[in-house]
Protein backbone atom coordinates (compact mmCIF):
# COMPACT_ATOMS: atom_id res chain seq x y z
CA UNK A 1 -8.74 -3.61 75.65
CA UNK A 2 -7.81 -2.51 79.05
CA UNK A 3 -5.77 -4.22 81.55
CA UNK A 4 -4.13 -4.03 85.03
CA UNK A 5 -0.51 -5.58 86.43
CA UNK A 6 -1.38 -6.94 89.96
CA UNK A 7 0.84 -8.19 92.45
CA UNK A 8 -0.45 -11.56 93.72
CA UNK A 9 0.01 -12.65 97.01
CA UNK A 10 3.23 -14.45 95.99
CA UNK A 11 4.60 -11.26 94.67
CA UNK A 12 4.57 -12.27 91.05
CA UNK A 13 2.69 -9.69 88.64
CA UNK A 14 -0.58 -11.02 87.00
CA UNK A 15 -2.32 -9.50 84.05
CA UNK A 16 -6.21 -8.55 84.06
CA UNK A 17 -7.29 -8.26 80.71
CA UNK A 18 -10.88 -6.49 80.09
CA UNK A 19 -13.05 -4.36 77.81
CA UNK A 20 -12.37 -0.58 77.75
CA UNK A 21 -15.74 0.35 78.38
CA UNK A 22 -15.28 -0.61 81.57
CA UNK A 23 -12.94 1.87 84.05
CA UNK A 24 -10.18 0.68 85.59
CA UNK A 25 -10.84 1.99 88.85
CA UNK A 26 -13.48 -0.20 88.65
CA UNK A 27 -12.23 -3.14 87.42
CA UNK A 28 -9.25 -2.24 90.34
CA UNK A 29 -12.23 -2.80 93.62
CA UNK A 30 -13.34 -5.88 91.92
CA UNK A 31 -9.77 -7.49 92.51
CA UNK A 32 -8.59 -9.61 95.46
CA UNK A 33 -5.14 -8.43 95.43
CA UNK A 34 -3.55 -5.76 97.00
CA UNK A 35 -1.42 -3.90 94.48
CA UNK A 36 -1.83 -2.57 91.38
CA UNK A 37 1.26 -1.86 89.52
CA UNK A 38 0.63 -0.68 86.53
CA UNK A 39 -2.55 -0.12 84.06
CA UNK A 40 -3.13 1.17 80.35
CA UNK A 41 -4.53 0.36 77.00
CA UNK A 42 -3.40 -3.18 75.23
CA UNK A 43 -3.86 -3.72 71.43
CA UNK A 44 -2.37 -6.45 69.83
CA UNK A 45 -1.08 -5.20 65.87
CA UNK A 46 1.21 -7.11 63.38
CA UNK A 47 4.28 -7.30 66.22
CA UNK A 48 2.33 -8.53 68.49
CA UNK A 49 0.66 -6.75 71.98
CA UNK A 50 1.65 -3.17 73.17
CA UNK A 51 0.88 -1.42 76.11
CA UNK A 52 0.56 2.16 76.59
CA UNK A 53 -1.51 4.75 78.87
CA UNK A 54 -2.79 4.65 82.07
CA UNK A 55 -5.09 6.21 84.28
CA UNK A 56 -5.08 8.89 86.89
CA UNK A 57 -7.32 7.94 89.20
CA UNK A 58 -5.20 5.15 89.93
CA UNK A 59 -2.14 7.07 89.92
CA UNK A 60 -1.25 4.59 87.99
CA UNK A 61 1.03 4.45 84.33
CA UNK A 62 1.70 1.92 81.67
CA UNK A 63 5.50 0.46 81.69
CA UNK A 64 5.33 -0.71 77.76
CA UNK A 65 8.18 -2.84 77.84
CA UNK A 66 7.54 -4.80 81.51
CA UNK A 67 3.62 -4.87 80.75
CA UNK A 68 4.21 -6.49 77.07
CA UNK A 69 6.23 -9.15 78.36
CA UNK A 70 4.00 -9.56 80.81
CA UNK A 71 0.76 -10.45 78.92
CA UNK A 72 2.99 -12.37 76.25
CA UNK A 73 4.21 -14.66 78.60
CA UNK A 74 0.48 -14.96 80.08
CA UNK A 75 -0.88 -15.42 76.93
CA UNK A 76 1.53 -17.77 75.49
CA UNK A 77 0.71 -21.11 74.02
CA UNK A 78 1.74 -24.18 76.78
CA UNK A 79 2.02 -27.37 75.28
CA UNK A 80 -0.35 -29.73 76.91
């Protein structure tokens, strides 16, 4: 998968996770917010996600550690 690190409007980063056949500069003008952070590649293996990548037309890199915790803690189980 693909994803982007936006900054919402609060300042807090949110995760955009999507297929890889789609570009991230596209994916990027299809967003409301107004910064990207970071982008890359996301696979999830036996120790769970990792990040890695990026993409130039973005300018635009992966931060493994930062972007891992990131989409953990997004994707984390909340009890209800």
């Amino acid at each position: 998968m693909n994803y982007l690190i936006m900054e919402d409007f609060s300042g807090q980063p949110v995760p955009f996770i999507f297929p890889r056949r789609v570009d991230h500069a596209d994916m990027r003008e299809q967003l409301p917010y107004g910064l990207a952070l970071s982008c890359g590649h996301l696979e999830l293996g036996p120790q769970g996600f990792t990040c890695s990548g990026g993409n130039n037309n973005l300018g635009l890199k992966a931060r493994p550690e930062e972007d891992t915790a990131i989409i953990t803690e997004a994707l984390r189980q909340r009890s209800r």
